[in-house]
N, C-alpha and C. Protein backbone atom coordinates (compact mmCIF):
# COMPACT_ATOMS: atom_id res chain seq x y z
N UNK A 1 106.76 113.34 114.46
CA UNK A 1 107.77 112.61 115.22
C UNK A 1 109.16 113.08 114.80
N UNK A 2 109.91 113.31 115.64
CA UNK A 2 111.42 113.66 115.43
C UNK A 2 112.25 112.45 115.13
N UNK A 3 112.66 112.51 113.73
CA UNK A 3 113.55 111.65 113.59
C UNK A 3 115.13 111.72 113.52
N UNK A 4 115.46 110.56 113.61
CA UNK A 4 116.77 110.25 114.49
C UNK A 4 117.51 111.10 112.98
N UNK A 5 119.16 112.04 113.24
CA UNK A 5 119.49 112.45 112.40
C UNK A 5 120.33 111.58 111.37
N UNK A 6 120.52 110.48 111.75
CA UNK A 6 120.87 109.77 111.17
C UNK A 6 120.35 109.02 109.53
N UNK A 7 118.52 109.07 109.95
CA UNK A 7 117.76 108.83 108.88
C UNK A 7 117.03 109.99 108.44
N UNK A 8 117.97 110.78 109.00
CA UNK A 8 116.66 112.80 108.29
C UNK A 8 117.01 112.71 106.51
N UNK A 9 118.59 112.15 106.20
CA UNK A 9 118.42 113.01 104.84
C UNK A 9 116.89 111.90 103.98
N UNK A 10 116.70 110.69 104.62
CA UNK A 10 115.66 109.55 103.79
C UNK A 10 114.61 110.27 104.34
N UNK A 11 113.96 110.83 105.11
CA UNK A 11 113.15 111.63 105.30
C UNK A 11 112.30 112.63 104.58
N UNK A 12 113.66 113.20 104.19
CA UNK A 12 113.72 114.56 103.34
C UNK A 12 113.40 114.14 101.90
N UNK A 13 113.63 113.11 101.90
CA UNK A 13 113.37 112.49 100.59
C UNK A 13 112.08 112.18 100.58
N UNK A 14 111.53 111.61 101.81
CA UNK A 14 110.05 110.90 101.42
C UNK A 14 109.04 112.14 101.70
N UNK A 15 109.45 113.14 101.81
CA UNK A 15 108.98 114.66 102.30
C UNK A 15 108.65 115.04 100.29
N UNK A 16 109.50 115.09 99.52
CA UNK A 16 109.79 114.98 98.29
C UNK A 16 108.91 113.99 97.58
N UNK A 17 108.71 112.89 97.89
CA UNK A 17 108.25 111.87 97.48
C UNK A 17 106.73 112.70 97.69
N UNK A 18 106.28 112.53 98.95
CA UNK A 18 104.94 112.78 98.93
C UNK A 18 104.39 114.12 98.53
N UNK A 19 104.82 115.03 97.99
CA UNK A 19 104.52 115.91 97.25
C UNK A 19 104.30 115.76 95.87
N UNK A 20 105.34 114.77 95.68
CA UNK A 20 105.12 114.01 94.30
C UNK A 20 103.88 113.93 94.07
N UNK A 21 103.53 112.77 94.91
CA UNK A 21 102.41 111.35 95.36
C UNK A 21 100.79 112.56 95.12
N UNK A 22 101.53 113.39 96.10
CA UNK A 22 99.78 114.58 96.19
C UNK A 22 99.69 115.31 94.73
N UNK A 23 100.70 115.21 93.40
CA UNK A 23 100.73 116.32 92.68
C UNK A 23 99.74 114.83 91.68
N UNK A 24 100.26 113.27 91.93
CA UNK A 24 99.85 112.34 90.81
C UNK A 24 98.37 112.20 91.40
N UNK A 25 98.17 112.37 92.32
CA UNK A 25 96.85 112.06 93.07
C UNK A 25 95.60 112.93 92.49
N UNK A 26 96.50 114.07 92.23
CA UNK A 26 95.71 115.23 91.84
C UNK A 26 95.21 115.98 90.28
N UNK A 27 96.10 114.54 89.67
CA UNK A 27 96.19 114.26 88.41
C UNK A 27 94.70 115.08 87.50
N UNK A 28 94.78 115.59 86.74
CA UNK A 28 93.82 116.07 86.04
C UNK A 28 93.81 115.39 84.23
N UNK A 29 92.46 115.08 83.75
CA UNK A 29 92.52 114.54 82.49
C UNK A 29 93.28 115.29 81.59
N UNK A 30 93.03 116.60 81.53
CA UNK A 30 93.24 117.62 80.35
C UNK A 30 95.02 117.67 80.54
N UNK A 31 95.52 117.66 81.87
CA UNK A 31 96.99 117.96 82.12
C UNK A 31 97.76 117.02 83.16
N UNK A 32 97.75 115.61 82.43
CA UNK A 32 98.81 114.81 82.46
C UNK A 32 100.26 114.91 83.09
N UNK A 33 100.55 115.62 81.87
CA UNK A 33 101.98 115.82 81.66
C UNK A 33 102.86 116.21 82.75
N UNK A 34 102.47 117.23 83.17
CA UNK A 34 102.92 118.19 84.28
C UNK A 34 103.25 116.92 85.63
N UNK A 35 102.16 116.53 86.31
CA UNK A 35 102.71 115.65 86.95
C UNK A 35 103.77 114.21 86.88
N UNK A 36 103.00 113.77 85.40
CA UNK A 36 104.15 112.99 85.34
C UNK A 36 105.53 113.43 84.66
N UNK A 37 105.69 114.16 84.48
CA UNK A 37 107.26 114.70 84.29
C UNK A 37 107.65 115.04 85.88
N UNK A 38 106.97 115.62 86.39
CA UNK A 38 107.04 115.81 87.89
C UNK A 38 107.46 114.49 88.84
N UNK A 39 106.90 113.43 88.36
CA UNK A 39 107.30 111.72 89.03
C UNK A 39 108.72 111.16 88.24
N UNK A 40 108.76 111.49 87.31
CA UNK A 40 109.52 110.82 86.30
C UNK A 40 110.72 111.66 86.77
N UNK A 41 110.70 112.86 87.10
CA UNK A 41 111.80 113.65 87.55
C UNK A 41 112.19 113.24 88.78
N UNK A 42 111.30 113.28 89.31
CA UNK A 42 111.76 112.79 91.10
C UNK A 42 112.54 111.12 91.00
N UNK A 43 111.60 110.60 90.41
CA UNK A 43 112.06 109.35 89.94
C UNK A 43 113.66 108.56 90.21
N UNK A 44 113.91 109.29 88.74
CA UNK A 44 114.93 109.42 88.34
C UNK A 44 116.29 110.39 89.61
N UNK A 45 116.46 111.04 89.99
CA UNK A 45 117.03 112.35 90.62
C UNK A 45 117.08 111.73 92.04
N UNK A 46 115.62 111.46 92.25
CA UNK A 46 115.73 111.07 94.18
C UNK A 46 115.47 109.85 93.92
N UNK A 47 113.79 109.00 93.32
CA UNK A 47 113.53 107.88 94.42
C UNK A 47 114.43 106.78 93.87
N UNK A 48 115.53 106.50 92.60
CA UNK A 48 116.17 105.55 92.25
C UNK A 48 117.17 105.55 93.41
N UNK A 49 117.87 106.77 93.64
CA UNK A 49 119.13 106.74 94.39
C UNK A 49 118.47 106.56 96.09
N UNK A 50 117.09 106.89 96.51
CA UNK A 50 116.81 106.60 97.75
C UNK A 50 116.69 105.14 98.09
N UNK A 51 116.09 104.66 96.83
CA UNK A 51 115.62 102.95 96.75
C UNK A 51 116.75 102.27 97.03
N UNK A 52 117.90 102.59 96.38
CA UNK A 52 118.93 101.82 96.86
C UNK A 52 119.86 101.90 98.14
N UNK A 53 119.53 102.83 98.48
CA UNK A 53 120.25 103.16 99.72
C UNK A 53 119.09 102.57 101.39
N UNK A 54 117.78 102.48 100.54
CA UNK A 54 117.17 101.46 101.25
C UNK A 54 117.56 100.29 101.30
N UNK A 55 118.07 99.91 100.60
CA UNK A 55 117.70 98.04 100.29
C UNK A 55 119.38 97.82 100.28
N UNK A 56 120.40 98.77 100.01
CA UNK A 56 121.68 98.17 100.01
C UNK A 56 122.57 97.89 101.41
N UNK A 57 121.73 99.48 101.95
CA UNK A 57 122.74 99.50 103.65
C UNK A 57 121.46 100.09 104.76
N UNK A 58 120.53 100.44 104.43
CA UNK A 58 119.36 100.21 105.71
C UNK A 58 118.91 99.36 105.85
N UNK A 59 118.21 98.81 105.28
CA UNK A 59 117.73 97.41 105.39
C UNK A 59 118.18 96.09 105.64
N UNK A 60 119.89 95.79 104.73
CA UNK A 60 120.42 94.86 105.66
C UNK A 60 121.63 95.75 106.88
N UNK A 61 121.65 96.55 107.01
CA UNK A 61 122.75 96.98 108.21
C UNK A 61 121.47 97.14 109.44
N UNK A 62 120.35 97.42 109.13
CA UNK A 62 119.15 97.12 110.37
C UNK A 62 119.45 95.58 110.64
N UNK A 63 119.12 94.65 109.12
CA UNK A 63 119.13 93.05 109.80
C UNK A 63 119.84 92.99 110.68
N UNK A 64 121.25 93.27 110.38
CA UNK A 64 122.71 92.25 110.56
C UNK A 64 122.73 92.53 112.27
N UNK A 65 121.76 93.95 112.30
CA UNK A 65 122.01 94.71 113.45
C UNK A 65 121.01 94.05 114.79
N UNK A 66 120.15 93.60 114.08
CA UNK A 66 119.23 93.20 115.04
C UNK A 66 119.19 91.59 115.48
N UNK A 67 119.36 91.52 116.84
CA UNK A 67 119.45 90.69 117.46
C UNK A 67 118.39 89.52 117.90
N UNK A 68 118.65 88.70 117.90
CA UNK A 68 117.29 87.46 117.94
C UNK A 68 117.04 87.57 116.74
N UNK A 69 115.51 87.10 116.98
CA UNK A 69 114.12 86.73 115.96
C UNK A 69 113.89 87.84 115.08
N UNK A 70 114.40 87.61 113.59
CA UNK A 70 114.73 88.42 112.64
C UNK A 70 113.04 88.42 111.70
N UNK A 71 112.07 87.65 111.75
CA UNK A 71 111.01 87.23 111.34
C UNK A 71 110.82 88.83 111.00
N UNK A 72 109.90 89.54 112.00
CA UNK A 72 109.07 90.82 111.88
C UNK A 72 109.75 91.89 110.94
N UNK A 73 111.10 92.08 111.41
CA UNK A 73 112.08 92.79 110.81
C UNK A 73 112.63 92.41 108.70
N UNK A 74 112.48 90.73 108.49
CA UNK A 74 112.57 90.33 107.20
C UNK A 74 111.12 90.50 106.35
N UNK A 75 110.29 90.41 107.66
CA UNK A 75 108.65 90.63 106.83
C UNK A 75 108.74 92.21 106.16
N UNK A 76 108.83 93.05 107.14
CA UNK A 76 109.04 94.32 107.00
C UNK A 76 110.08 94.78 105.57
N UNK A 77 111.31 94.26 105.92
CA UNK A 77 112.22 94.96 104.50
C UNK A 77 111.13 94.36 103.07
N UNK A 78 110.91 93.12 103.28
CA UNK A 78 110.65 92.29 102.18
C UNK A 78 109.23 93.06 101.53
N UNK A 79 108.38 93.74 102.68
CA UNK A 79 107.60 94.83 102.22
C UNK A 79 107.94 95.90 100.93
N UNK A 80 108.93 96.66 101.89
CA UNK A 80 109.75 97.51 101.28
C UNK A 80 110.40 97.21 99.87
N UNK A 81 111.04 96.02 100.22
CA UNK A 81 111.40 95.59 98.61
C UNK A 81 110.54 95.62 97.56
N UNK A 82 109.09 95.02 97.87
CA UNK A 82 108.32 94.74 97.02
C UNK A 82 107.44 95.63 96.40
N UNK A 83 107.57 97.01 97.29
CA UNK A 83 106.99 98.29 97.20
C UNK A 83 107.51 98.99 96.24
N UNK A 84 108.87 98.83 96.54
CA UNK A 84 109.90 99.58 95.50
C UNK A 84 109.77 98.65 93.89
N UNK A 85 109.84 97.44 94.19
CA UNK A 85 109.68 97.21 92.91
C UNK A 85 108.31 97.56 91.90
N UNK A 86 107.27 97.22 92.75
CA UNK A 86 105.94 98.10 92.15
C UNK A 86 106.31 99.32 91.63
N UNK A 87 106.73 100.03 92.44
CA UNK A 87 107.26 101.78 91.67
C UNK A 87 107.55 101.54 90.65
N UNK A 88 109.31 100.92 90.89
CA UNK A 88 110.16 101.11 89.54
C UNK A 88 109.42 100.04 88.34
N UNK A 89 108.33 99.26 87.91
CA UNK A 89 107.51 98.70 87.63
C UNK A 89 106.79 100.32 86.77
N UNK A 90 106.04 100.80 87.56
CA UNK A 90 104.52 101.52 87.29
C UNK A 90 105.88 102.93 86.57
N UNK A 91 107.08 103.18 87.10
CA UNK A 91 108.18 104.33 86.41
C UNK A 91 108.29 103.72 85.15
N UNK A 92 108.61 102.58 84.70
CA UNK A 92 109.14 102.14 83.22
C UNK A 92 107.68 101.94 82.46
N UNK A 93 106.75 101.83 82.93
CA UNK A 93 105.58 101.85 82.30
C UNK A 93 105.16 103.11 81.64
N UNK A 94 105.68 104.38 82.69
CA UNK A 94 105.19 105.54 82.49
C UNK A 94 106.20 105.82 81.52
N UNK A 95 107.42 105.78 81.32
CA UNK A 95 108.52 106.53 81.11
C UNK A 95 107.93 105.93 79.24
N UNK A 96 107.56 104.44 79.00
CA UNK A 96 106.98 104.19 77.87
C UNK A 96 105.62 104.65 77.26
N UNK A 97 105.30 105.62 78.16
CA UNK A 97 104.00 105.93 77.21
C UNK A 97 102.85 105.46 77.72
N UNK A 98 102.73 104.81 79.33
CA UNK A 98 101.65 104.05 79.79
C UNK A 98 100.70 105.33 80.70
N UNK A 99 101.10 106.58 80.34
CA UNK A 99 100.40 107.21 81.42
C UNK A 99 99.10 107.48 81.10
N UNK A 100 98.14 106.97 82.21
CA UNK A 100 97.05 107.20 82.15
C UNK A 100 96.51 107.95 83.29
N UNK A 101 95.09 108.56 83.48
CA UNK A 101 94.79 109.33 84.79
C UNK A 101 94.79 108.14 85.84
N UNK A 102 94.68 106.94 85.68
CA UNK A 102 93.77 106.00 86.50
C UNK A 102 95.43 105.55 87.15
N UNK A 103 96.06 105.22 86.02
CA UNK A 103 97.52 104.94 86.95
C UNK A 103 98.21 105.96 87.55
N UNK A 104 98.30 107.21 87.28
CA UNK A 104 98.58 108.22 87.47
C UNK A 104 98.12 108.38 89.61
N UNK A 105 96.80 108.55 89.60
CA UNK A 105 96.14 108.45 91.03
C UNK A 105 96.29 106.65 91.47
N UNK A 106 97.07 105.47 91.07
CA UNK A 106 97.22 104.53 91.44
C UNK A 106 98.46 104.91 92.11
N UNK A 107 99.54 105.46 91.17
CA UNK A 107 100.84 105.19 91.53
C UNK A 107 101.02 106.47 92.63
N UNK A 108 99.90 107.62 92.43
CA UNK A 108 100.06 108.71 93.98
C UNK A 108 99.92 108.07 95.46
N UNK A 109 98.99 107.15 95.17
CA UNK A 109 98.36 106.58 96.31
C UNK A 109 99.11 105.84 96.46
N UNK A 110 99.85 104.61 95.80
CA UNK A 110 101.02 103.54 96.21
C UNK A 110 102.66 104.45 96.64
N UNK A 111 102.69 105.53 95.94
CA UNK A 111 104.14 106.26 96.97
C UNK A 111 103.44 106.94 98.13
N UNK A 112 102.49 107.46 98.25
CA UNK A 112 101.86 107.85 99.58
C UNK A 112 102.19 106.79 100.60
N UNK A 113 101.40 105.66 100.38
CA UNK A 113 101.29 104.66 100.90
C UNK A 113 102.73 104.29 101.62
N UNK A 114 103.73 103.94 100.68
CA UNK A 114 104.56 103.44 101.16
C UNK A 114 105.78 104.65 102.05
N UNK A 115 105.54 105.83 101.59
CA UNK A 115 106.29 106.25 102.35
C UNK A 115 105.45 106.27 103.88
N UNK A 116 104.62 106.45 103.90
CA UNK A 116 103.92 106.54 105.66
C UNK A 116 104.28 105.46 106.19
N UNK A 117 104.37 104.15 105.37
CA UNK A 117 104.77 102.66 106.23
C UNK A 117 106.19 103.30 106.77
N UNK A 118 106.87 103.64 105.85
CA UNK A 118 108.33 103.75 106.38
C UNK A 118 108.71 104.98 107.25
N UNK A 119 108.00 105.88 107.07
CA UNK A 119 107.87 107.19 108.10
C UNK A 119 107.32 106.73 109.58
N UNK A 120 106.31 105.77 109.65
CA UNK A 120 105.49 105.45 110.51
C UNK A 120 105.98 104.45 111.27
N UNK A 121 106.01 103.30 110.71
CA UNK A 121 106.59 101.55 111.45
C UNK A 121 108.04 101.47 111.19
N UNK A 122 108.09 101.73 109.80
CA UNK A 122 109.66 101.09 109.75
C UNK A 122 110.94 101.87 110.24
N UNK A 123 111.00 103.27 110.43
CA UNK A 123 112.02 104.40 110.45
C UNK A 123 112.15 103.79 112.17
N UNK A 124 110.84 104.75 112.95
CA UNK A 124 110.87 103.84 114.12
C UNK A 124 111.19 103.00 114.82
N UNK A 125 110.89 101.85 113.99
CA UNK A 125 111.00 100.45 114.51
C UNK A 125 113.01 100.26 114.44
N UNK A 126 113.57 100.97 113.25
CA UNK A 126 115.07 101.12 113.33
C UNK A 126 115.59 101.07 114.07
N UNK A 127 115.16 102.72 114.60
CA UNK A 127 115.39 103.88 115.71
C UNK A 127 115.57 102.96 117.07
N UNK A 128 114.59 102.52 117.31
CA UNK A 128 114.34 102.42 118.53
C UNK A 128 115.19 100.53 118.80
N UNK A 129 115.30 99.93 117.84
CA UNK A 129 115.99 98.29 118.16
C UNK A 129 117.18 98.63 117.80
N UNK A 130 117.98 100.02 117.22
CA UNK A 130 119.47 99.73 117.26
C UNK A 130 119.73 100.41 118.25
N UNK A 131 121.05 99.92 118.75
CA UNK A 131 121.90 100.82 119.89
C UNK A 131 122.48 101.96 119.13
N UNK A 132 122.82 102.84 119.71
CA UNK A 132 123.37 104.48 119.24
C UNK A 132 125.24 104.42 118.63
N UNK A 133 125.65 103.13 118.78
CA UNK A 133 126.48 102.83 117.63
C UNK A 133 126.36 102.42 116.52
N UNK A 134 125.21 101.23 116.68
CA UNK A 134 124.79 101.05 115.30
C UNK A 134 124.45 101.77 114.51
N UNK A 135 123.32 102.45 115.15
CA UNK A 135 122.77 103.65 114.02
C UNK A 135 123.56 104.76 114.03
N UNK A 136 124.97 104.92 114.60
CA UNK A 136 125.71 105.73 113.82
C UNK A 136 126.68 105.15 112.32
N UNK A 137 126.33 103.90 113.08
CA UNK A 137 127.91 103.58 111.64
C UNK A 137 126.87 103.28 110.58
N UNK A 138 125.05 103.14 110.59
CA UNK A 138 124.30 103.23 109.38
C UNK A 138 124.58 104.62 109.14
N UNK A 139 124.07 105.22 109.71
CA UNK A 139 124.00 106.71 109.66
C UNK A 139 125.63 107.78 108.59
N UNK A 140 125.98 106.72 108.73
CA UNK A 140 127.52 107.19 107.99
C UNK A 140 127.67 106.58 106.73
N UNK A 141 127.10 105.13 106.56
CA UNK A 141 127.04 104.57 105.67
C UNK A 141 125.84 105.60 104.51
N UNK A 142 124.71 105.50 105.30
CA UNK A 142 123.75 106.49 104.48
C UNK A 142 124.30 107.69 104.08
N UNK A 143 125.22 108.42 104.56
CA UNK A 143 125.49 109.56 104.68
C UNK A 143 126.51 109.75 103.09
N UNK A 144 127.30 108.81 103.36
CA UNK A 144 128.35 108.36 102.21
C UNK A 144 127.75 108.19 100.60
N UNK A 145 126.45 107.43 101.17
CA UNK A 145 125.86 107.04 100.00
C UNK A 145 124.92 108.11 99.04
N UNK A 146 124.71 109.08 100.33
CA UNK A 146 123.53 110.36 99.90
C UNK A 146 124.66 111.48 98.87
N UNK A 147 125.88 111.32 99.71
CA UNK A 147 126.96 112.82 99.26
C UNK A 147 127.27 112.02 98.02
């Protein structure tokens, strides 16, 4: 699906992410390390600074943006929120010494996971309920926040 250019650079990120996700998935007993320095890097570098740029100005500049019955749309971020906190959760675990193979292919499969929700329903669902002003003045806001 072609996404709107407004949300390509979060894209590009979850493009990043899931390479991650396939390297922890693929986790091997004997060699650990490699991937999770590989998560812990991305971590740190992309998914802290993506997480917030979710939850500070996409997520409420979608609310503020959307008109009527906010229900589907608060279920949805509140997803997202809770996704992200699992991460940064299962990151401080790792970053202490918690890495194991079993969390290792937990936490591939939970950033897999969540980026397809947001590649799939939520990017979409943006796209298509804001008008082409709104999602420019997000689109600038994101933009500000990425440079």
């Amino acid at each position: 699906m072609k996404r709107s250019p407004e949300l390509t650079p979060l894209s590009h990120d979850h493009h990043q992410a899931l390479y991650v996700a396939m390297l922890l998935k693929r986790a091997a007993t004997d060699d650990l390390d490699a991937p999770l320095k590989a998560f812990l890097d991305f971590a740190e570098a992309t998914g802290e600074p993506h997480f917030r740029i979710e939850e500070e100005i996409l997520l409420p500049g979608w609310l503020a943006a959307t008109a009527g019955d906010r229900t589907m749309a608060a279920a949805m971020a509140a997803r997202v929120a809770a996704e992200h906190l699992e991460i940064r959760t299962e990151t401080r675990l790792l970053r202490s010494g918690g890495g194991t193979i079993e969390r290792l292919h937990a936490l591939g499969a939970l950033l897999e996971s969540h980026v397809r929700f947001e590649e799939r329903e939520l990017f979409p669902l943006v796209e298509d309920s804001l008008d082409a002003e709104a999602i420019r003045e997000l689109g600038a806001e994101i933009a500000a926040a990425e440079g």
